[in-house]
Protein backbone atom coordinates (compact mmCIF):
# COMPACT_ATOMS: atom_id res chain seq x y z
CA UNK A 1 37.54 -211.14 140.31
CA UNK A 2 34.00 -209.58 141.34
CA UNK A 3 31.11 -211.46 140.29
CA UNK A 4 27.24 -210.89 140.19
CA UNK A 5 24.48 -212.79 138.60
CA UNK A 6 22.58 -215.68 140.70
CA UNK A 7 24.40 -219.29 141.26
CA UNK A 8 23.19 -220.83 138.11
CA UNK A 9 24.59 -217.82 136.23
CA UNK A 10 28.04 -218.07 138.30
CA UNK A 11 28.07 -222.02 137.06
CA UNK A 12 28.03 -221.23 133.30
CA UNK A 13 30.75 -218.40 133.69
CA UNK A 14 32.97 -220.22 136.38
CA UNK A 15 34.13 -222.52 133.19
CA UNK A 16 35.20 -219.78 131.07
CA UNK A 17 37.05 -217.63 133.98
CA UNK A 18 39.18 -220.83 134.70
CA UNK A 19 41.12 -220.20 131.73
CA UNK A 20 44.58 -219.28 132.08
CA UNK A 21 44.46 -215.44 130.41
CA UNK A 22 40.91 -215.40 130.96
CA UNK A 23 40.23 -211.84 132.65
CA UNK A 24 36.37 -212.15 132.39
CA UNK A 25 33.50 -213.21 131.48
CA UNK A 26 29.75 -212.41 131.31
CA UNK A 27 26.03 -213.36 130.04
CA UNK A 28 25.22 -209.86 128.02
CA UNK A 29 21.64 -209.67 127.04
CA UNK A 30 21.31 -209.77 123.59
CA UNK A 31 18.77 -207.26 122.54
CA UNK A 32 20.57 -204.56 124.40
CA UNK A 33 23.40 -205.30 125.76
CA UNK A 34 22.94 -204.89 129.25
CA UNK A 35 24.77 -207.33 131.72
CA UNK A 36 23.08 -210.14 132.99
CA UNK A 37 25.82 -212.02 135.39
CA UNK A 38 29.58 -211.36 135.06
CA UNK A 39 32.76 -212.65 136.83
CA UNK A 40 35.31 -210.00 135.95
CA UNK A 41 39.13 -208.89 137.18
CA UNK A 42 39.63 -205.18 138.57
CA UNK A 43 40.15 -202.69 136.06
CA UNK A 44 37.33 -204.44 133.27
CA UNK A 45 34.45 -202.12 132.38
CA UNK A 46 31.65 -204.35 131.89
CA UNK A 47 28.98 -202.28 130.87
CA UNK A 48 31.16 -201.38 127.80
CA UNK A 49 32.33 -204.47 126.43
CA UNK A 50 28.50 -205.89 126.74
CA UNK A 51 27.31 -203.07 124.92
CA UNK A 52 30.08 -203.93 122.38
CA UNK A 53 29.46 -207.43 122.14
CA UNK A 54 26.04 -207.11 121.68
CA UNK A 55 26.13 -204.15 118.94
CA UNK A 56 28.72 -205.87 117.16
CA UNK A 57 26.64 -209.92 117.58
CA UNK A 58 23.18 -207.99 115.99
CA UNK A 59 25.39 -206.78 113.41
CA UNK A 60 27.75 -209.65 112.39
CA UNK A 61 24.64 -211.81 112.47
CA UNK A 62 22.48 -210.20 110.17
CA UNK A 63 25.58 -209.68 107.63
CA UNK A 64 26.39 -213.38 107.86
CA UNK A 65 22.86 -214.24 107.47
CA UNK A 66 22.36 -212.13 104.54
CA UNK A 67 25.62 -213.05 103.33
CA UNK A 68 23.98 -217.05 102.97
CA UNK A 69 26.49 -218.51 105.25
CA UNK A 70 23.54 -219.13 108.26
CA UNK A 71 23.80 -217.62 112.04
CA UNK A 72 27.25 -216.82 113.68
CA UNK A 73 28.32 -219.47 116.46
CA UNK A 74 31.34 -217.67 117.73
CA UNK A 75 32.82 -213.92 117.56
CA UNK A 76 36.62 -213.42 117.80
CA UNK A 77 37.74 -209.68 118.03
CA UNK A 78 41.71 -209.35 118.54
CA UNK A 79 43.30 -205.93 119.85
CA UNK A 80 46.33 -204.64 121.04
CA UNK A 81 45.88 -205.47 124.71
CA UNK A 82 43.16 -208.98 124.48
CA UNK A 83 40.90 -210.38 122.86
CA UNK A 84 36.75 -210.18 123.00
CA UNK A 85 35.64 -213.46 122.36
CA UNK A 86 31.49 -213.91 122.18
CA UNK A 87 29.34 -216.84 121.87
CA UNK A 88 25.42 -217.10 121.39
CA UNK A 89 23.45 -218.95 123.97
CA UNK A 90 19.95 -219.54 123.05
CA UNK A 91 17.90 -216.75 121.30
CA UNK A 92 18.38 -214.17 124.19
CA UNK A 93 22.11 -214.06 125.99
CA UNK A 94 25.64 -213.88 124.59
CA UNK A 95 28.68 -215.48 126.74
CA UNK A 96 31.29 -213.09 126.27
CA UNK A 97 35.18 -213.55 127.31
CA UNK A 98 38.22 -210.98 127.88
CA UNK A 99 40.83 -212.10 127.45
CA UNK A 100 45.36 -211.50 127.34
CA UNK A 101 46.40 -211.37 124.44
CA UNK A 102 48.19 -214.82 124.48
CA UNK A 103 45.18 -216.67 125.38
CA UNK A 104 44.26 -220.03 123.85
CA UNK A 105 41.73 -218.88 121.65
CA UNK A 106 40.69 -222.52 120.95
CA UNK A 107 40.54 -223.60 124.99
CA UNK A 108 38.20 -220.22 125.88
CA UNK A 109 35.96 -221.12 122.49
CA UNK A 110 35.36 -224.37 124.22
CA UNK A 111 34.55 -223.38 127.39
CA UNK A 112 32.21 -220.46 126.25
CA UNK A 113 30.50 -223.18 124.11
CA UNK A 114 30.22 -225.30 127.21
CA UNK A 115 28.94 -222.02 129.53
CA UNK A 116 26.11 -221.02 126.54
CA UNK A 117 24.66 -224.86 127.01
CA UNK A 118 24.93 -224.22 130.77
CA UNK A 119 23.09 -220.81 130.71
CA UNK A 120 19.71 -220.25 132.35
């Protein structure tokens, strides 16, 4: 797993990658999607999935806002081959997770909660 991002980063994404199924994880600035600090497995393009999560976070939270049911607190999009699983942390960053498919959804959702408290 290849990581970059400064130690405090590493911290808040070294609880999230210790999930069994886990293949990644990153801080993705929100505003446009560019990677912050990521710990991800061989094979993971990075760059993409931020630029997903982040598109897809603007957009889910203005349609949820809108919608009356307040801001998002967690993102769960399932595919063939994993899962992207996205958190907000403050006003700024998004923790995002790839994942297996079999992952425990619920386990990763608490450790991304835990890693957006522990962000920078």
């Amino acid at each position: 797993m290849s990581a970059a991002g400064g130690p405090a980063f590493g911290r808040a994404l070294d609880v999230v990658t210790r999930v069994r199924g886990v293949r990644g994880a990153m801080l993705v600035a929100r505003a446009d999607g560019l990677v912050v600090a990521e710990q991800l497995m061989e094979g993971i393009k990075g760059s993409a999935v931020a630029a997903l999560a982040a598109s897809l976070a603007g957009r889910l939270q203005r349609t949820m806002v809108t919608a009356g049911l307040g801001p998002s607190q967690f993102w769960h999009l399932q595919c063939d081959q994993g899962a992207l699983l996205v958190v907000p942390a403050g006003e700024s960053l998004l923790v995002v997770a790839v994942t297996d498919p079999e992952v425990n959804v619920g386990l990763v959702r608490l450790e991304l909660l835990r890693a957006a408290e522990a962000a920078p």
